[in-house]
PDB file of N, CA and C in Angstrom:
ATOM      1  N   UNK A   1     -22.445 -13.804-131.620  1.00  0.00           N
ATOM      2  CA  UNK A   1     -22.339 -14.931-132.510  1.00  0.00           C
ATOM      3  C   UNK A   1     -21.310 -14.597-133.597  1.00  0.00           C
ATOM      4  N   UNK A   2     -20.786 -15.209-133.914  1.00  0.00           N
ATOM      5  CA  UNK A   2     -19.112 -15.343-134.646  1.00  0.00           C
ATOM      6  C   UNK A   2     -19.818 -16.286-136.250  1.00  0.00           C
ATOM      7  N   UNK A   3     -19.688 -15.407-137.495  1.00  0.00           N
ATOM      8  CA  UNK A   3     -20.291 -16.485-138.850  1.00  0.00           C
ATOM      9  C   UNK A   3     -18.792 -16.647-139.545  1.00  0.00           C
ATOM     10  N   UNK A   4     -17.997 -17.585-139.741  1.00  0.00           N
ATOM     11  CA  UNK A   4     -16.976 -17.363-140.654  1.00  0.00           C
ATOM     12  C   UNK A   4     -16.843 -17.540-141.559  1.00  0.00           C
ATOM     13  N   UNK A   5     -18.237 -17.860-142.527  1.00  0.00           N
ATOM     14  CA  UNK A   5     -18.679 -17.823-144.174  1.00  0.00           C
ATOM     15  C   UNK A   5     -19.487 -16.287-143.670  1.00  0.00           C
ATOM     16  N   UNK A   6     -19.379 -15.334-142.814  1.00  0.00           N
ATOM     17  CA  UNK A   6     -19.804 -13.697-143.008  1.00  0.00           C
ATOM     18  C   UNK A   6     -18.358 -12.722-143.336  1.00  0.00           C
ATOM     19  N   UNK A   7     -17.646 -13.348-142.076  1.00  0.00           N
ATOM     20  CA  UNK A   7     -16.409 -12.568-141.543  1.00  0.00           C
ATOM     21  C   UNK A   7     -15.435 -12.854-142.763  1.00  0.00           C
ATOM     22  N   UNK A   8     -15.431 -14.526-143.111  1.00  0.00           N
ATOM     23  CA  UNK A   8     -14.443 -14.068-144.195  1.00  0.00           C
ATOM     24  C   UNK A   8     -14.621 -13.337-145.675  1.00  0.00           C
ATOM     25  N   UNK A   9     -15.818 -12.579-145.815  1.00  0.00           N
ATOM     26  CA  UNK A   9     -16.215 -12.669-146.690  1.00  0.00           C
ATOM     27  C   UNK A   9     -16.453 -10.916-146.480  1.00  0.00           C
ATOM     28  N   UNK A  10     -15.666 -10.280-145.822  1.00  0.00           N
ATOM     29  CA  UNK A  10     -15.860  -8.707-145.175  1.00  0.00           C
ATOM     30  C   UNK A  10     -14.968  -7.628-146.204  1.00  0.00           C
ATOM     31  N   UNK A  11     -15.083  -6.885-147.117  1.00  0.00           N
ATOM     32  CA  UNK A  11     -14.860  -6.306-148.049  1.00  0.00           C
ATOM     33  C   UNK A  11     -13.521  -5.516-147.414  1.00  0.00           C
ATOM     34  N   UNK A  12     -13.885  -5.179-146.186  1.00  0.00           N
ATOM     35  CA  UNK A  12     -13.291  -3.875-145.474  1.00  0.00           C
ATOM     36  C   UNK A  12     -11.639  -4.587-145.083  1.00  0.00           C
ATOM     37  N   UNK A  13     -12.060  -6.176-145.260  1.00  0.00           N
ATOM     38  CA  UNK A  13     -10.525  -6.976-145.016  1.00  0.00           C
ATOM     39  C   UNK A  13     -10.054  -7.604-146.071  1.00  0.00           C
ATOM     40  N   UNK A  14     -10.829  -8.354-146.682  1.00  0.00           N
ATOM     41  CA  UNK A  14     -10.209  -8.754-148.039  1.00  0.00           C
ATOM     42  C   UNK A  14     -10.925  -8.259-149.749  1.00  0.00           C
ATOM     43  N   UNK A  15      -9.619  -7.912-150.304  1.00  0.00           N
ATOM     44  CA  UNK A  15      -9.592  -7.830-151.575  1.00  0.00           C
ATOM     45  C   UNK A  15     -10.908  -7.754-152.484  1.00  0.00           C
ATOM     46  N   UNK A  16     -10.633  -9.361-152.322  1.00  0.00           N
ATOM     47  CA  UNK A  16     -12.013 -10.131-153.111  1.00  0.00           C
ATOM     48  C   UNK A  16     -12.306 -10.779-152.663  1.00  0.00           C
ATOM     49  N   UNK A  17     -13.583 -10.053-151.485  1.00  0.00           N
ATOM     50  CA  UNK A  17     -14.303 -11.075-150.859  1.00  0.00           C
ATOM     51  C   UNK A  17     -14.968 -12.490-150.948  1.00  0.00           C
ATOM     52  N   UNK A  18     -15.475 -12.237-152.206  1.00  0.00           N
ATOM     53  CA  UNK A  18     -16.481 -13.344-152.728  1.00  0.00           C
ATOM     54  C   UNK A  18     -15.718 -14.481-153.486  1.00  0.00           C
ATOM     55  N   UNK A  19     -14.721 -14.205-153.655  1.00  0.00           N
ATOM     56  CA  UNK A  19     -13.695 -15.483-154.796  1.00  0.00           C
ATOM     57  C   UNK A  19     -12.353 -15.810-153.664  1.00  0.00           C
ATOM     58  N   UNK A  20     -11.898 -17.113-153.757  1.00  0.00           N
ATOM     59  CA  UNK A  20     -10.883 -17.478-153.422  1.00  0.00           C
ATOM     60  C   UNK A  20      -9.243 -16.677-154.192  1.00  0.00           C
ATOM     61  N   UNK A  21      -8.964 -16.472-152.965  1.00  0.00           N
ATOM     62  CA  UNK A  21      -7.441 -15.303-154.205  1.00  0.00           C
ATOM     63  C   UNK A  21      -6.505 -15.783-153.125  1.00  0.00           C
ATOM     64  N   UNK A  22      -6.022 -16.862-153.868  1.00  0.00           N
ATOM     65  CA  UNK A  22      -4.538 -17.324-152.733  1.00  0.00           C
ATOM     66  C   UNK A  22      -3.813 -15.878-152.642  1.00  0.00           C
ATOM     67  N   UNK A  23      -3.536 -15.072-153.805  1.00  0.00           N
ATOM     68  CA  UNK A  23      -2.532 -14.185-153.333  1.00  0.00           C
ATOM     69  C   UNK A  23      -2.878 -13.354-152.146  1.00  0.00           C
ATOM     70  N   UNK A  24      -3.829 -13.419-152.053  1.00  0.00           N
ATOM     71  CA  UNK A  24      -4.129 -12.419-150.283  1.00  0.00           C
ATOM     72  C   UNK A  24      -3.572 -12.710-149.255  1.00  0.00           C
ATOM     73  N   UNK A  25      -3.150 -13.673-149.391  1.00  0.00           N
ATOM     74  CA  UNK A  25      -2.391 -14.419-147.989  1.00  0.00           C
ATOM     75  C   UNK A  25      -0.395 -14.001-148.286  1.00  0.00           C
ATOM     76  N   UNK A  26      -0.269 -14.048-149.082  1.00  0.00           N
ATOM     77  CA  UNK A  26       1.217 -13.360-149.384  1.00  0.00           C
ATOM     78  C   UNK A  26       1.715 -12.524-148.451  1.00  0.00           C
ATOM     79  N   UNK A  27       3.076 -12.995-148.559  1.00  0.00           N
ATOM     80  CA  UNK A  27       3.494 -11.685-146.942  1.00  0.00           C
ATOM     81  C   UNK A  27       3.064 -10.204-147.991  1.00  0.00           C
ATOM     82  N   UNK A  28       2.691  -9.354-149.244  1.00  0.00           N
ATOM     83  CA  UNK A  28       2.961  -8.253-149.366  1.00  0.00           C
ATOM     84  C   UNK A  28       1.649  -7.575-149.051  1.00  0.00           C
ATOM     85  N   UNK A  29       0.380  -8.649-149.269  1.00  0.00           N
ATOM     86  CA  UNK A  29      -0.510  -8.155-148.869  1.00  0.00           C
ATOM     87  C   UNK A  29      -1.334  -8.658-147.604  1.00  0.00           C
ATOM     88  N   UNK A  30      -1.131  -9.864-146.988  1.00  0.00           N
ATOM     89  CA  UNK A  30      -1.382 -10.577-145.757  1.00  0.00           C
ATOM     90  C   UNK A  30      -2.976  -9.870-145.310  1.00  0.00           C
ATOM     91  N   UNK A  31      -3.490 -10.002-146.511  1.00  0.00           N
ATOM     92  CA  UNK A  31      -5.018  -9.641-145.511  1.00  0.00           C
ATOM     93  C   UNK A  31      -5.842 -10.359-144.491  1.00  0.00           C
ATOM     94  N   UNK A  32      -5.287 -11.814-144.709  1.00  0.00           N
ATOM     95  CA  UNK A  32      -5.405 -12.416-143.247  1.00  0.00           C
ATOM     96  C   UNK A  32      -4.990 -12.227-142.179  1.00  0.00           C
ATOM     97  N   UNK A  33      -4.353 -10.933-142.239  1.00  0.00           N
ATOM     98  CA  UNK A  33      -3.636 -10.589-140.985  1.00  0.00           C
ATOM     99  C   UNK A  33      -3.992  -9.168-140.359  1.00  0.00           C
ATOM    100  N   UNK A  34      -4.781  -8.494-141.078  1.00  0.00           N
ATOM    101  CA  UNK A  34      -5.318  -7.007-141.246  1.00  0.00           C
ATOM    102  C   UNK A  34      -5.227  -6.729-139.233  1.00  0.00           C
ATOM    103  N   UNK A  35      -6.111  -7.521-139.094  1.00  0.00           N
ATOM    104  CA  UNK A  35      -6.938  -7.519-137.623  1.00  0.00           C
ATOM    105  C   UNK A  35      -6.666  -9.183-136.960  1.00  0.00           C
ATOM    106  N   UNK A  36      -6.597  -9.119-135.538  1.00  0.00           N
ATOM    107  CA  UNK A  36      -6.131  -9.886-135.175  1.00  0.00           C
ATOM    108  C   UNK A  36      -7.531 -11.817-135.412  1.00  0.00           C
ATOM    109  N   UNK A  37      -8.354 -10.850-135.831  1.00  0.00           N
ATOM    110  CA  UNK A  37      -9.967 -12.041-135.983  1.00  0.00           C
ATOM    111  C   UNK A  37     -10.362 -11.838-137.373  1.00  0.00           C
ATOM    112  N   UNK A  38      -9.399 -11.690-138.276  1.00  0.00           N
ATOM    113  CA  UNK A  38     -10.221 -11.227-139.419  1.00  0.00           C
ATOM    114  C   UNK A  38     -10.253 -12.856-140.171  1.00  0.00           C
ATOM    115  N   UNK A  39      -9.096 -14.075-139.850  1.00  0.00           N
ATOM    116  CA  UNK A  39      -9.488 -15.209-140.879  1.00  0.00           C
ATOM    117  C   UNK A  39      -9.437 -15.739-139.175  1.00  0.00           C
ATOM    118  N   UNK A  40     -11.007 -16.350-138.856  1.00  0.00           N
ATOM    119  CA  UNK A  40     -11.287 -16.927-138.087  1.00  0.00           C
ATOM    120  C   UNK A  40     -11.512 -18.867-138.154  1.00  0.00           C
ATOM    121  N   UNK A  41     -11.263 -19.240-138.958  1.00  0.00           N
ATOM    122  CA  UNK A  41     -11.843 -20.714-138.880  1.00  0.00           C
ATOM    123  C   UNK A  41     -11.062 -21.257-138.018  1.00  0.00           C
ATOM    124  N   UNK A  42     -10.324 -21.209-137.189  1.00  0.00           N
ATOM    125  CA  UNK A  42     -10.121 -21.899-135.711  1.00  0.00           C
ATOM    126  C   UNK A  42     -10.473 -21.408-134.573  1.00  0.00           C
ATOM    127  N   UNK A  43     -11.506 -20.244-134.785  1.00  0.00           N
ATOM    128  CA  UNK A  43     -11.637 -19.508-133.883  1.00  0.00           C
ATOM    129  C   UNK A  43     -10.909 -18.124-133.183  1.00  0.00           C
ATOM    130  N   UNK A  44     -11.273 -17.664-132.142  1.00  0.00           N
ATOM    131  CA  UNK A  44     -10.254 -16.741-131.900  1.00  0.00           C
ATOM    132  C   UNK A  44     -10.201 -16.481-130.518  1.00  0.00           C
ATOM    133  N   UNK A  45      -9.459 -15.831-130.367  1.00  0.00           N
ATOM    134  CA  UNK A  45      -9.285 -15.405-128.541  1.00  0.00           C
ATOM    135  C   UNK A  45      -8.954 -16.474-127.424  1.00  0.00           C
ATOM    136  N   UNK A  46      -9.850 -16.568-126.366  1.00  0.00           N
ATOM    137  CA  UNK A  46      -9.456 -17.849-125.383  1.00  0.00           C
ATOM    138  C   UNK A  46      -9.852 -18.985-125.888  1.00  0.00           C
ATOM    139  N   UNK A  47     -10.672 -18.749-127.207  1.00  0.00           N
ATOM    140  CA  UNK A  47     -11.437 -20.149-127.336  1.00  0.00           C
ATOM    141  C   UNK A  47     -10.773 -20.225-128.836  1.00  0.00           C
ATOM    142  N   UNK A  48      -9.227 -19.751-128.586  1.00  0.00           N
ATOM    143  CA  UNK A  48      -9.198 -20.566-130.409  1.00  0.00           C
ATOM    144  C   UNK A  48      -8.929 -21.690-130.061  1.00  0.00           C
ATOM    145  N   UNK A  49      -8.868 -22.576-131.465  1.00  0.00           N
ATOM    146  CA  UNK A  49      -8.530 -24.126-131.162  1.00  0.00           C
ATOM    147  C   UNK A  49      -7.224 -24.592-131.132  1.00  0.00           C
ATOM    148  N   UNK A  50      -6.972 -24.935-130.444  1.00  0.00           N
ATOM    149  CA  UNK A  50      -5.237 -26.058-129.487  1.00  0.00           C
ATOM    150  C   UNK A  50      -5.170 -26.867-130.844  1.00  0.00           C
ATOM    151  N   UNK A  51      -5.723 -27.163-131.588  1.00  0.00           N
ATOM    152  CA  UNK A  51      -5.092 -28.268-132.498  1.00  0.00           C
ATOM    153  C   UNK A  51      -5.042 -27.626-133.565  1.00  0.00           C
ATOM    154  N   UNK A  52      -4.819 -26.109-134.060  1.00  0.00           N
ATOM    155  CA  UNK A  52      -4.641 -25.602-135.480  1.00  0.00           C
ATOM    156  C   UNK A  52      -3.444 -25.879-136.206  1.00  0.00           C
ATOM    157  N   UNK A  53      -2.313 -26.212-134.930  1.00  0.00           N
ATOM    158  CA  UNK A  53      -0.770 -25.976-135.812  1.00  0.00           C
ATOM    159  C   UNK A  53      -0.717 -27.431-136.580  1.00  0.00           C
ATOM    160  N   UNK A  54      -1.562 -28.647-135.399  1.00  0.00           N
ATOM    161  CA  UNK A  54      -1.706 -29.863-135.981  1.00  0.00           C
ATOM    162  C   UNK A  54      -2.105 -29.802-137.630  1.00  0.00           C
ATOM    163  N   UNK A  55      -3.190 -29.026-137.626  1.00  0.00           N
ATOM    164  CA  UNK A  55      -4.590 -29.139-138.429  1.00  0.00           C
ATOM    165  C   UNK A  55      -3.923 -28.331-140.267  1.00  0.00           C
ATOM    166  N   UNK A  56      -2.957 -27.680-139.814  1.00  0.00           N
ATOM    167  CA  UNK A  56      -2.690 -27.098-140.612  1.00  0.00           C
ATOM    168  C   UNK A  56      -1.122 -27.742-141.397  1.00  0.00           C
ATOM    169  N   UNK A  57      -0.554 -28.258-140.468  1.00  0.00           N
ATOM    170  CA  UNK A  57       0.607 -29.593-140.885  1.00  0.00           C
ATOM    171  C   UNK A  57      -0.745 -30.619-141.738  1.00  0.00           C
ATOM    172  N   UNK A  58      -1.461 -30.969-141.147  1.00  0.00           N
ATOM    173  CA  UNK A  58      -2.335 -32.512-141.678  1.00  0.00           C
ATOM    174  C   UNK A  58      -2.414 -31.837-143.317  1.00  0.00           C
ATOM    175  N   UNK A  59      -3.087 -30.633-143.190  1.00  0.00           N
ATOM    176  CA  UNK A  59      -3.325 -29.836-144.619  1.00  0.00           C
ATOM    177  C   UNK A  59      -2.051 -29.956-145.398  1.00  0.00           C
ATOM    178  N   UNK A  60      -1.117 -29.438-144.831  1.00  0.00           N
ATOM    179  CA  UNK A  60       0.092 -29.751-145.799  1.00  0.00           C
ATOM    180  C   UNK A  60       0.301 -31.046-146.333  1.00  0.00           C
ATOM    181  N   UNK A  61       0.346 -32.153-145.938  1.00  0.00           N
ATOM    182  CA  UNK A  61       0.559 -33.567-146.133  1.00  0.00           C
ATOM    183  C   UNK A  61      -0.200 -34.030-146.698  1.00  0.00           C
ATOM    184  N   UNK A  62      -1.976 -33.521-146.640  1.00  0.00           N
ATOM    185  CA  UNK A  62      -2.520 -34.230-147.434  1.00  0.00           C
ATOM    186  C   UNK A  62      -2.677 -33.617-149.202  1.00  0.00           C
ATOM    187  N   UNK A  63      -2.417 -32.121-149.317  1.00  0.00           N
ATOM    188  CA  UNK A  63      -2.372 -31.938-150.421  1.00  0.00           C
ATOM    189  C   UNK A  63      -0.711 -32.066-151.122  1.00  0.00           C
ATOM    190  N   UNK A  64       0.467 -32.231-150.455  1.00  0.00           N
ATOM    191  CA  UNK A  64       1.511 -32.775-151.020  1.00  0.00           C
ATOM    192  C   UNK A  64       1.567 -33.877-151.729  1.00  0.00           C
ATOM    193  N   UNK A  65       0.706 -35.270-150.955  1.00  0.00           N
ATOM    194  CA  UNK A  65      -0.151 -35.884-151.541  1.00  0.00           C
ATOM    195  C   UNK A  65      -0.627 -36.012-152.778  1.00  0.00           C
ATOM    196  N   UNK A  66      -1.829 -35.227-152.322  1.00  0.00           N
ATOM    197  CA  UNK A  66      -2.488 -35.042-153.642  1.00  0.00           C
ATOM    198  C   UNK A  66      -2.138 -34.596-154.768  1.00  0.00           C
ATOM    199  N   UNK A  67      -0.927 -33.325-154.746  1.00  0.00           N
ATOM    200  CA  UNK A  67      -0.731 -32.943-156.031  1.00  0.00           C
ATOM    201  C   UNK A  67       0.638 -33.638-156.564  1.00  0.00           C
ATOM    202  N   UNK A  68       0.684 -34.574-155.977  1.00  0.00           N
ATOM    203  CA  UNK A  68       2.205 -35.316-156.305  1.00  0.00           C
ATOM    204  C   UNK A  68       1.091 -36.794-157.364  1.00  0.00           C
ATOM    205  N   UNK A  69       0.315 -37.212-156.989  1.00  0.00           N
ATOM    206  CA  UNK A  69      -0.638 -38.673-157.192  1.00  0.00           C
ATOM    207  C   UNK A  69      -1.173 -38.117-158.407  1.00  0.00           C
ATOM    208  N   UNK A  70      -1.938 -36.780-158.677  1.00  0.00           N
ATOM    209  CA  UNK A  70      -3.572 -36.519-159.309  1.00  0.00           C
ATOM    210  C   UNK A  70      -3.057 -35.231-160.186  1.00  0.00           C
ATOM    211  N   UNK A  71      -3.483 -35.818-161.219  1.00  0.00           N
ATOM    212  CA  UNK A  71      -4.094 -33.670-161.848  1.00  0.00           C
ATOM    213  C   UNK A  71      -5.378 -33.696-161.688  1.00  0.00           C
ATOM    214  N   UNK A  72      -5.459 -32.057-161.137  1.00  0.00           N
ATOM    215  CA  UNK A  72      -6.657 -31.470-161.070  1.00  0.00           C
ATOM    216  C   UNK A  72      -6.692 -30.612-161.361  1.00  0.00           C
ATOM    217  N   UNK A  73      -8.630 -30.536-161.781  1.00  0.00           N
ATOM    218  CA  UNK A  73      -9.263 -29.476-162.662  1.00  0.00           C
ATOM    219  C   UNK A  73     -10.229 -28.841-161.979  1.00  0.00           C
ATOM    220  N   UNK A  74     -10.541 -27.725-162.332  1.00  0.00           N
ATOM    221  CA  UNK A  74     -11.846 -27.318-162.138  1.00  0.00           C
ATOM    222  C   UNK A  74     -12.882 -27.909-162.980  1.00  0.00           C
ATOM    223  N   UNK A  75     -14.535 -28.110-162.008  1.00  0.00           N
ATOM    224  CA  UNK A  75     -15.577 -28.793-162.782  1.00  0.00           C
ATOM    225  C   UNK A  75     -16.513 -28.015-163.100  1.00  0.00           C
ATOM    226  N   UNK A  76     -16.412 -26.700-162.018  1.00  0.00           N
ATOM    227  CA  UNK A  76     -17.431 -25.509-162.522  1.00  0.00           C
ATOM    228  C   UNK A  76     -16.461 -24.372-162.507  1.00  0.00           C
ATOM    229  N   UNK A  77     -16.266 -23.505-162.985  1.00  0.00           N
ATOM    230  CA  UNK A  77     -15.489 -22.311-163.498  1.00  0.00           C
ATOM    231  C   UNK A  77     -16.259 -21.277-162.436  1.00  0.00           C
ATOM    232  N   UNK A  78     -17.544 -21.140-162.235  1.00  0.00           N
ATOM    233  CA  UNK A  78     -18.219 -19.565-161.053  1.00  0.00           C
ATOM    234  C   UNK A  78     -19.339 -20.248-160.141  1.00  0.00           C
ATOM    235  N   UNK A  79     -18.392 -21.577-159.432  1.00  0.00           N
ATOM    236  CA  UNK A  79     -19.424 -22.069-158.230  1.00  0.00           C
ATOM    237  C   UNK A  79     -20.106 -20.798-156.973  1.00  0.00           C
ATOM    238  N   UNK A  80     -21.038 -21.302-157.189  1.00  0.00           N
ATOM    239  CA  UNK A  80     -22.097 -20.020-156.066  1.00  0.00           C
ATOM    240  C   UNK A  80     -22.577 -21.098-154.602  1.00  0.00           C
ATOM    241  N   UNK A  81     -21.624 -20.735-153.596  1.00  0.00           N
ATOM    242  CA  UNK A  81     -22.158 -21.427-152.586  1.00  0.00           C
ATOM    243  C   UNK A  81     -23.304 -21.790-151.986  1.00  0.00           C
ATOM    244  N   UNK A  82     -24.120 -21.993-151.200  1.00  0.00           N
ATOM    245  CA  UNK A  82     -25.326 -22.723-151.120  1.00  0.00           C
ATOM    246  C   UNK A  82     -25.381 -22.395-149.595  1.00  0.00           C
ATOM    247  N   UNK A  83     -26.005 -22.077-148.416  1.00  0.00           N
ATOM    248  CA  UNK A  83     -25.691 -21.730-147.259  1.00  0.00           C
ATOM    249  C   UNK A  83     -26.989 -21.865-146.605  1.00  0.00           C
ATOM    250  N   UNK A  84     -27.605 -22.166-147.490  1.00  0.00           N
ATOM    251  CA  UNK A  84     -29.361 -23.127-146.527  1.00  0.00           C
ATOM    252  C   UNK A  84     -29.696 -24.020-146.317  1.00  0.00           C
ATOM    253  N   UNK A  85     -29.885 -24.137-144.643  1.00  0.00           N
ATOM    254  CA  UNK A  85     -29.938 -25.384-144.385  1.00  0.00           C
ATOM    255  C   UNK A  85     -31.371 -26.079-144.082  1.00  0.00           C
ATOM    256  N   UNK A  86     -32.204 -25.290-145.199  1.00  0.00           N
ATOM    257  CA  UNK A  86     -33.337 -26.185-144.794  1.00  0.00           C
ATOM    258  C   UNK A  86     -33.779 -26.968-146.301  1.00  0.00           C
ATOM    259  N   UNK A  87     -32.610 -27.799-146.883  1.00  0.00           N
ATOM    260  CA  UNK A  87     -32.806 -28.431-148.120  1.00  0.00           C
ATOM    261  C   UNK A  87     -33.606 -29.427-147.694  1.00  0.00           C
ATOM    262  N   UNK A  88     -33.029 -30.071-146.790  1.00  0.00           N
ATOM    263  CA  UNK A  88     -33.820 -31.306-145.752  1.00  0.00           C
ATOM    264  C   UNK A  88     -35.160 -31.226-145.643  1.00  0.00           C
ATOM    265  N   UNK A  89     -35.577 -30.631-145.546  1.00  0.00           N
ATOM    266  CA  UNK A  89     -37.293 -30.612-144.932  1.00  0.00           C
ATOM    267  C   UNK A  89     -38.190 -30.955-145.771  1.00  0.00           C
TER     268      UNK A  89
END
C-alpha cells in the first residue's frame, strides 16, 4: 500500500517534512527527485498516471489566473492537517 500524505512527509527525503517549502523543489536542492518515488501524487511505476503532463499544465493556468485576478493571504499562519476519516459517523 502506497500513503502519499506518509511518503511525502519522509524526513530521510525532504528537508521539512511537515511544512510546505517551495524551495525544495529548486534545481539546487530537487528533493523531489532524491529517489525515483519519493513525490508520488501521480503515482509511480507502470501505474503512474497518463494525464500528469496535462494535470500539471491545467495547474499552471489556473494559478496564472489566479494570481493575475486576486491577492492572497494566509487565514491560519500553523494549519495542522486533519487525516480522519471517521468525522462522519
Amino acid at each position: 500500500m502506497v500513503s502519499p500524505a506518509v511518503s511525502h512527509r519522509l524526513s530521510d527525503c525532504f528537508h521539512f517534512p511537515n511544512r510546505y517549502d517551495p524551495d525544495g523543489f529548486t534545481p539546487e536542492r530537487a528533493e523531489d527527485r532524491k529517489s525515483p518515488y519519493t513525490l508520488i501524487g501521480f503515482g509511480g511505476g507502470r501505474h503512474r498516471c497518463i494525464g500528469q503532463a496535462f494535470a500539471y499544465q491545467q495547474v499552471k493556468v489556473i494559478w496564472t489566473v489566479l494570481l493575475r485576478q486576486f491577492e492572497l493571504e494566509l487565514v491560519h499562519q500553523n494549519y495542522e492537517p486533519d487525516y480522519t476519516t471517521n468525522d462522519w459517523l
